[in-house]
C-alpha atoms as a PDB file:
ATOM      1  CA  UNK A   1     -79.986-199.833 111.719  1.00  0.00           C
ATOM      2  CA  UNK A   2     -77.476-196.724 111.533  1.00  0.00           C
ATOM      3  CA  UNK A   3     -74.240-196.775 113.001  1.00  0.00           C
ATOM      4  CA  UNK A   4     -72.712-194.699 115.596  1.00  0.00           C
ATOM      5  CA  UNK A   5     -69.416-192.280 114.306  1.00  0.00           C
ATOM      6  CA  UNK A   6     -67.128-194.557 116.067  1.00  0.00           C
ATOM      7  CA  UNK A   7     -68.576-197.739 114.144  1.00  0.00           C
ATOM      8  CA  UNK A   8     -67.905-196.174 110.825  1.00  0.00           C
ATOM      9  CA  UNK A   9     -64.597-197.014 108.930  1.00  0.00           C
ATOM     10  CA  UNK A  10     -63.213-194.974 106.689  1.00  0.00           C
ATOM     11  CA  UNK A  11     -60.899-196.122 103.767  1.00  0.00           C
ATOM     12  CA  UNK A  12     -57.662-195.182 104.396  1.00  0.00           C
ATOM     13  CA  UNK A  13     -57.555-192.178 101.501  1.00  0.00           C
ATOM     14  CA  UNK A  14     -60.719-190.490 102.899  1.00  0.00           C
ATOM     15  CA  UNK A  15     -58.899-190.736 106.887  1.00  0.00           C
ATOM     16  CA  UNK A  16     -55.906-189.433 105.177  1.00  0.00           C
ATOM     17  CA  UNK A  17     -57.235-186.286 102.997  1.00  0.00           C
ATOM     18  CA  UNK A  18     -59.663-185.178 106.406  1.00  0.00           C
ATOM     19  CA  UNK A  19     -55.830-185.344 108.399  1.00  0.00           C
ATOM     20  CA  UNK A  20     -54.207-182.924 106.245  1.00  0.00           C
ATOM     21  CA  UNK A  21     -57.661-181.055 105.810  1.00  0.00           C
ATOM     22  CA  UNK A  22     -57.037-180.606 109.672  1.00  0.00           C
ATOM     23  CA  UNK A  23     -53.605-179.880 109.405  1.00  0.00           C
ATOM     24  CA  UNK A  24     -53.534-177.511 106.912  1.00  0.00           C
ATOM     25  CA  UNK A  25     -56.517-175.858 108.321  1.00  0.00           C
ATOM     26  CA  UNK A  26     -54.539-175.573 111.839  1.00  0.00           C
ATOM     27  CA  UNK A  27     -51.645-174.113 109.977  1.00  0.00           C
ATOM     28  CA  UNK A  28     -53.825-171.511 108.025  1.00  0.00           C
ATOM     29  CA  UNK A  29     -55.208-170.110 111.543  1.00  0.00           C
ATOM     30  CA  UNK A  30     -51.854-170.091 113.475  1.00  0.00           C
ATOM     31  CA  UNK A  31     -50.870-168.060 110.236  1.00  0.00           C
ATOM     32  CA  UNK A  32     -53.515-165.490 110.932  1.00  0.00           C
ATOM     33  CA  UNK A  33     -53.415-165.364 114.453  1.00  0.00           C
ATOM     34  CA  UNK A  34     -49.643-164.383 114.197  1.00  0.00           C
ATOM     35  CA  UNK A  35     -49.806-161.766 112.118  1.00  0.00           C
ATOM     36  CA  UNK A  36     -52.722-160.712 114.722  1.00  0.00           C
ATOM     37  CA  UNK A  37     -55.709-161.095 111.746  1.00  0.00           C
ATOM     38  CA  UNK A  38     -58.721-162.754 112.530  1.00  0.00           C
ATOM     39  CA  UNK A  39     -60.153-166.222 111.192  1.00  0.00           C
ATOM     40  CA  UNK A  40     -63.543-166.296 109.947  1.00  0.00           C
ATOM     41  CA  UNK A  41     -65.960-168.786 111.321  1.00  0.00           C
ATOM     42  CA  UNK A  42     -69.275-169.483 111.195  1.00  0.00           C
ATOM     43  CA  UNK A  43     -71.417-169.008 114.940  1.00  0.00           C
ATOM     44  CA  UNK A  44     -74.779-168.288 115.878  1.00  0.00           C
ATOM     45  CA  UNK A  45     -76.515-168.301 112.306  1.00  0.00           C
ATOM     46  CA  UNK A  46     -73.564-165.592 110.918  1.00  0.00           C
ATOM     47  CA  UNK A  47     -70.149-165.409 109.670  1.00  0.00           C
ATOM     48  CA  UNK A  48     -68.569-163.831 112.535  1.00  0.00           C
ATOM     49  CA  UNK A  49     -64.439-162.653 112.946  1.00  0.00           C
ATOM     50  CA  UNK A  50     -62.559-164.697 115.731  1.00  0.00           C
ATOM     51  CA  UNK A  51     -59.639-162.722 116.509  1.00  0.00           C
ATOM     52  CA  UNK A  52     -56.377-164.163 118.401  1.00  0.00           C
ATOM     53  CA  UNK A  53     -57.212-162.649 121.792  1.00  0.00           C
ATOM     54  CA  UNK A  54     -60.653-164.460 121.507  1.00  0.00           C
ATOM     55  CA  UNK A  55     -63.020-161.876 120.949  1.00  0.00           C
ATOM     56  CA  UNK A  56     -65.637-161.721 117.600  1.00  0.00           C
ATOM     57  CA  UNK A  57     -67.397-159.349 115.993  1.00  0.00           C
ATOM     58  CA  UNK A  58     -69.951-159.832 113.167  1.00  0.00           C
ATOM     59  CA  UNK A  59     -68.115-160.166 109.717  1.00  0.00           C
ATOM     60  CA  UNK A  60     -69.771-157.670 107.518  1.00  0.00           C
ATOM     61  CA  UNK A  61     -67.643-155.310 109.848  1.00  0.00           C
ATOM     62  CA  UNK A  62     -64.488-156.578 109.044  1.00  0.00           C
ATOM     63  CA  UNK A  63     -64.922-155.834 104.981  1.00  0.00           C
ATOM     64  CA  UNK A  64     -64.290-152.664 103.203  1.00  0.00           C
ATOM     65  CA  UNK A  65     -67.401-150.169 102.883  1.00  0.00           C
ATOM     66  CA  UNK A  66     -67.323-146.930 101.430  1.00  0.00           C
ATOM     67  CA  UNK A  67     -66.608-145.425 105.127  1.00  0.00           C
ATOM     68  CA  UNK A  68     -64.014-147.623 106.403  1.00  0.00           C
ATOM     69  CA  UNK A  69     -60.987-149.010 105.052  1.00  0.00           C
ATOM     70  CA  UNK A  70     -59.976-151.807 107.062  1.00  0.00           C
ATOM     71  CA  UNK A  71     -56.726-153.327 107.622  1.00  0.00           C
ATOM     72  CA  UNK A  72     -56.194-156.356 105.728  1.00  0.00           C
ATOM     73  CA  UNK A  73     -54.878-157.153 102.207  1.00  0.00           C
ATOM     74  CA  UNK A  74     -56.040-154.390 101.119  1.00  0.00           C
ATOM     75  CA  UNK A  75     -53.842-151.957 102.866  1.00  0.00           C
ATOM     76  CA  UNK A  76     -51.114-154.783 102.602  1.00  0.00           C
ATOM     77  CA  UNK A  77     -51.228-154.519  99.002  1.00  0.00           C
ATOM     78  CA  UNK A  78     -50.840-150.850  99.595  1.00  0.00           C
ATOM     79  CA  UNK A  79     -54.370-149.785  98.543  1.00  0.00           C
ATOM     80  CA  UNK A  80     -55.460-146.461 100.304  1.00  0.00           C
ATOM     81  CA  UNK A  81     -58.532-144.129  99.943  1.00  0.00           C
ATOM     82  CA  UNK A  82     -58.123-141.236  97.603  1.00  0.00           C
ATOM     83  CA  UNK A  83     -58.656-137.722  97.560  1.00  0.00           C
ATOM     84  CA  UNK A  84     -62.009-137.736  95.816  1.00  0.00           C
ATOM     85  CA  UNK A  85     -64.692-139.540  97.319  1.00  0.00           C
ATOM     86  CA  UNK A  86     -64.888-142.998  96.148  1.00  0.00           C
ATOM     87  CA  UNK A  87     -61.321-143.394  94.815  1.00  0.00           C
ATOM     88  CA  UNK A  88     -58.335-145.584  96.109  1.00  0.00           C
ATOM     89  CA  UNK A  89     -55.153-145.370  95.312  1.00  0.00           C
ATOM     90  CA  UNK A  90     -52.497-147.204  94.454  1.00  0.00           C
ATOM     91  CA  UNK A  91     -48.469-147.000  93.839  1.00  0.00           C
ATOM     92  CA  UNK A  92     -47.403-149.913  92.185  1.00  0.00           C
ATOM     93  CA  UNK A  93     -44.002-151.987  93.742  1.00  0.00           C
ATOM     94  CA  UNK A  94     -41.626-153.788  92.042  1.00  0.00           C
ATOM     95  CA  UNK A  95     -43.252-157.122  93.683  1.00  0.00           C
ATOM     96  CA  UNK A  96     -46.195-155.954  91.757  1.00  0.00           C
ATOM     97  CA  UNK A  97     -44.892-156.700  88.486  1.00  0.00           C
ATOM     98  CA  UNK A  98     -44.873-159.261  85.902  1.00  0.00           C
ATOM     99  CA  UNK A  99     -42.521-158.555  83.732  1.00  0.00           C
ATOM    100  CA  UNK A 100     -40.501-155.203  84.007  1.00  0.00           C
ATOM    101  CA  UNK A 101     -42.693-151.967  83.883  1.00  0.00           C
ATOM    102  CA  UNK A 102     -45.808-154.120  83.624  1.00  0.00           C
ATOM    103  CA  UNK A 103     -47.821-154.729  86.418  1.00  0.00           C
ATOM    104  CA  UNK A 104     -49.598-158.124  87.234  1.00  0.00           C
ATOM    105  CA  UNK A 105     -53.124-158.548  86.150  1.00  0.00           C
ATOM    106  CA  UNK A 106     -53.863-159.486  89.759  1.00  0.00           C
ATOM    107  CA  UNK A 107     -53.121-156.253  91.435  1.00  0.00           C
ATOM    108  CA  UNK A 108     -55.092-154.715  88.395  1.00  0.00           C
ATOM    109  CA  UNK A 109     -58.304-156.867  88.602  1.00  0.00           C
ATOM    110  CA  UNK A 110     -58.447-156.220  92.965  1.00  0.00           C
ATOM    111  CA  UNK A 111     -57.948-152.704  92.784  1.00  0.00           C
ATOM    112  CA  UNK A 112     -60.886-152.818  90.184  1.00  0.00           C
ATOM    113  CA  UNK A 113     -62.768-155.374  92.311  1.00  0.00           C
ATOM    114  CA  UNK A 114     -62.217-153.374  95.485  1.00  0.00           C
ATOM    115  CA  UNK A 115     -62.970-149.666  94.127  1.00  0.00           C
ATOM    116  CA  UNK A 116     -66.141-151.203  92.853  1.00  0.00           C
ATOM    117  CA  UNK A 117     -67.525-152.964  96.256  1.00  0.00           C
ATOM    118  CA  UNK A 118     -66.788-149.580  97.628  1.00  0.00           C
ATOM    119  CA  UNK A 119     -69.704-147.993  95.595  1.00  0.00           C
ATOM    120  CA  UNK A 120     -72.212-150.543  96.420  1.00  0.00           C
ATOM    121  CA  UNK A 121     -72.473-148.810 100.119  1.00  0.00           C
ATOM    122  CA  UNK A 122     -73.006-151.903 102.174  1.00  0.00           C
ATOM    123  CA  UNK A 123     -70.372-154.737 103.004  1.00  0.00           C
ATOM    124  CA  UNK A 124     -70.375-157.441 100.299  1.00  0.00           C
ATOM    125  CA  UNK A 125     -68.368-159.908  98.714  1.00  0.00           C
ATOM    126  CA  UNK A 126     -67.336-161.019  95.004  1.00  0.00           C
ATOM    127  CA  UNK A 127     -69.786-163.624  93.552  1.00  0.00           C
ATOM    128  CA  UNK A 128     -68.077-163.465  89.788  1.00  0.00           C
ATOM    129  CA  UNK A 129     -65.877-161.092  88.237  1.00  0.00           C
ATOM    130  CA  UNK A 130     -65.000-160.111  84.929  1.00  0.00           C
ATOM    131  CA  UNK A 131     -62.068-158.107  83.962  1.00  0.00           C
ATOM    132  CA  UNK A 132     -61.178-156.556  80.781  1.00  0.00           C
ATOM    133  CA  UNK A 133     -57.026-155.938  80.397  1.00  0.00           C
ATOM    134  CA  UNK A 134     -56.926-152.671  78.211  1.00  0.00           C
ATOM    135  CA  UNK A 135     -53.546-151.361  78.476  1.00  0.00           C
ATOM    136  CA  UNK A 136     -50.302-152.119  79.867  1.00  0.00           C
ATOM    137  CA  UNK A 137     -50.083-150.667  83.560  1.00  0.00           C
ATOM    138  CA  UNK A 138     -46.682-149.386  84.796  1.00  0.00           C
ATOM    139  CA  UNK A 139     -45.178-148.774  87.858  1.00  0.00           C
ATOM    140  CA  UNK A 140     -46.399-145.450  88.404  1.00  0.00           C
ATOM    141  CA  UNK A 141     -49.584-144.487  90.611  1.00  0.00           C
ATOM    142  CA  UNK A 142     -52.901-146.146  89.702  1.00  0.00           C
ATOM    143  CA  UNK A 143     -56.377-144.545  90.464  1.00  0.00           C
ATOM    144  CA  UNK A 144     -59.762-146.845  91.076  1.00  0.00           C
ATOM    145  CA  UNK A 145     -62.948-145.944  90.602  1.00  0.00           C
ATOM    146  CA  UNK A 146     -66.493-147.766  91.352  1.00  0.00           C
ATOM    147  CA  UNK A 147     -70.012-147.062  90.412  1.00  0.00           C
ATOM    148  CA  UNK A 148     -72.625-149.310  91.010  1.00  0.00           C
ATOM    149  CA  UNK A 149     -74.769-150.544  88.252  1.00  0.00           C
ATOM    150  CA  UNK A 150     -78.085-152.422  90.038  1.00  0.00           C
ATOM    151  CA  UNK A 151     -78.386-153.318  93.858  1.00  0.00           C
ATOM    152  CA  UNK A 152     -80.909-155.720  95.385  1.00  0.00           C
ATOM    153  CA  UNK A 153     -81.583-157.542  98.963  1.00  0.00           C
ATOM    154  CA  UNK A 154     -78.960-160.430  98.182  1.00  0.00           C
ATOM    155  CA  UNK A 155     -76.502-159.293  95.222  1.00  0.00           C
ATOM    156  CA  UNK A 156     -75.026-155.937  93.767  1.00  0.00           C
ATOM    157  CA  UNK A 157     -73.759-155.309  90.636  1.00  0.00           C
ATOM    158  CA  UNK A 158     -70.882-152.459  90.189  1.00  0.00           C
ATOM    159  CA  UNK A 159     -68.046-151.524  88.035  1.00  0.00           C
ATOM    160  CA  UNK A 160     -64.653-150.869  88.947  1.00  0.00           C
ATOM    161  CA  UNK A 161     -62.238-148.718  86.580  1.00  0.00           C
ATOM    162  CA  UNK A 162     -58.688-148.622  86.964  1.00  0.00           C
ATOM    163  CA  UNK A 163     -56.877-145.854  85.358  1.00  0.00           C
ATOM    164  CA  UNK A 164     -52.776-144.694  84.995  1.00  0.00           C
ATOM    165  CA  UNK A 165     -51.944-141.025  84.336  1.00  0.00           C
ATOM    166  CA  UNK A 166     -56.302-140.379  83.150  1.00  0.00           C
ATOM    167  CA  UNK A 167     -55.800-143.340  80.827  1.00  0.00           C
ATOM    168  CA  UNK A 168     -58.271-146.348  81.394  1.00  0.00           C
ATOM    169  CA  UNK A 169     -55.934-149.377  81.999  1.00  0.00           C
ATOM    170  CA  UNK A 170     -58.351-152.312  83.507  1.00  0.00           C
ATOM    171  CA  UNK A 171     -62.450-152.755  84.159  1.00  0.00           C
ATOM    172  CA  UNK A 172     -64.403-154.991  85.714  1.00  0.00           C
ATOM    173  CA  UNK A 173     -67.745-156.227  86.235  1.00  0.00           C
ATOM    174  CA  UNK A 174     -68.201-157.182  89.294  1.00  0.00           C
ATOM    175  CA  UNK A 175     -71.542-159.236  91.164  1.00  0.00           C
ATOM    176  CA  UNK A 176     -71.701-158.674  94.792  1.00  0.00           C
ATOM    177  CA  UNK A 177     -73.443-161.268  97.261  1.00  0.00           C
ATOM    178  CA  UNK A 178     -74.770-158.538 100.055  1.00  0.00           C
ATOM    179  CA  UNK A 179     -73.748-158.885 103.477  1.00  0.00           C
ATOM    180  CA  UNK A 180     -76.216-157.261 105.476  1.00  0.00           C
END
């Protein structure tokens, strides 16, 4: 015979973790909705963006195609499209660093991650990546580039290249899980 929810006990650990799972999950979407970004949900079959004033939109319009560049991290990071088609740009900030005069890894691998999505020409988002650390970036401008490598129904596969002053600093390989 199966019991109904409210005949079910939990132990006490498992009642405890799903509180704070709520909790922190309320927290994370006040968060967003104050700085006025939407919350990602999942309604009617599709990831869809709930925004604070209650209206949603599919996802795959919210992410960064070769076209648009949205406003999100990306352009909080300070990411921006370049002059030649396919580029973005990049002018490193103190917060940016690791050390002095060296930037962070992070900042390296997204801007790699990022300039390659941007050649895959439809909305996507990372599956794995792989970076390779070449050279020591600085805090002067930095200059991505993507090219896609192989792109199917479900996953893409692009590089990114990251270069300082026409000197290759950062690549990645990046697979792509295809949005639309």
């Amino acid at each position: 015979m199966k019991k109904s929810p409210e005949e079910i006990v939990m132990p006490p650990l498992v009642a405890k973790a799903e509180r704070a799972m709520k909790e922190a999950v309320s927290k994370a979407i006040a968060e967003h909705w104050r700085a006025g970004r939407p919350v990602h949900i999942w309604r009617d079959e599709q990831v869809v963006a709930l925004y604070p004033d209650g209206t949603t939109r599919p996802s795959k319009e919210a992410f960064l195609t070769p076209d648009v560049f949205t406003p999100n991290f990306n352009a909080a990071l300070g990411l921006r499209p370049g002059d030649e088609p396919g580029t973005l740009l990049l002018d490193p900030r103190p917060e940016h660093q690791v050390a002095p005069d060296v930037v962070h890894f992070a900042i390296l691998t997204t801007l790699a991650e990022i300039s390659a999505a941007s050649a895959v020409g439809a909305p996507v988002v990372p599956a794995t990546v792989t970076v390779h650390l070449l050279s020591r970036a600085r805090l002067a401008p930095l200059v991505g580039k993507g090219r896609l490598l192989r792109k199917g129904k479900r996953l893409a596969v692009a590089e990114g290249e990251v270069t300082q002053d026409g000197q290759l600093v950062a690549k990645a390989t990046v697979q792509f899980a295809v949005l639309s």
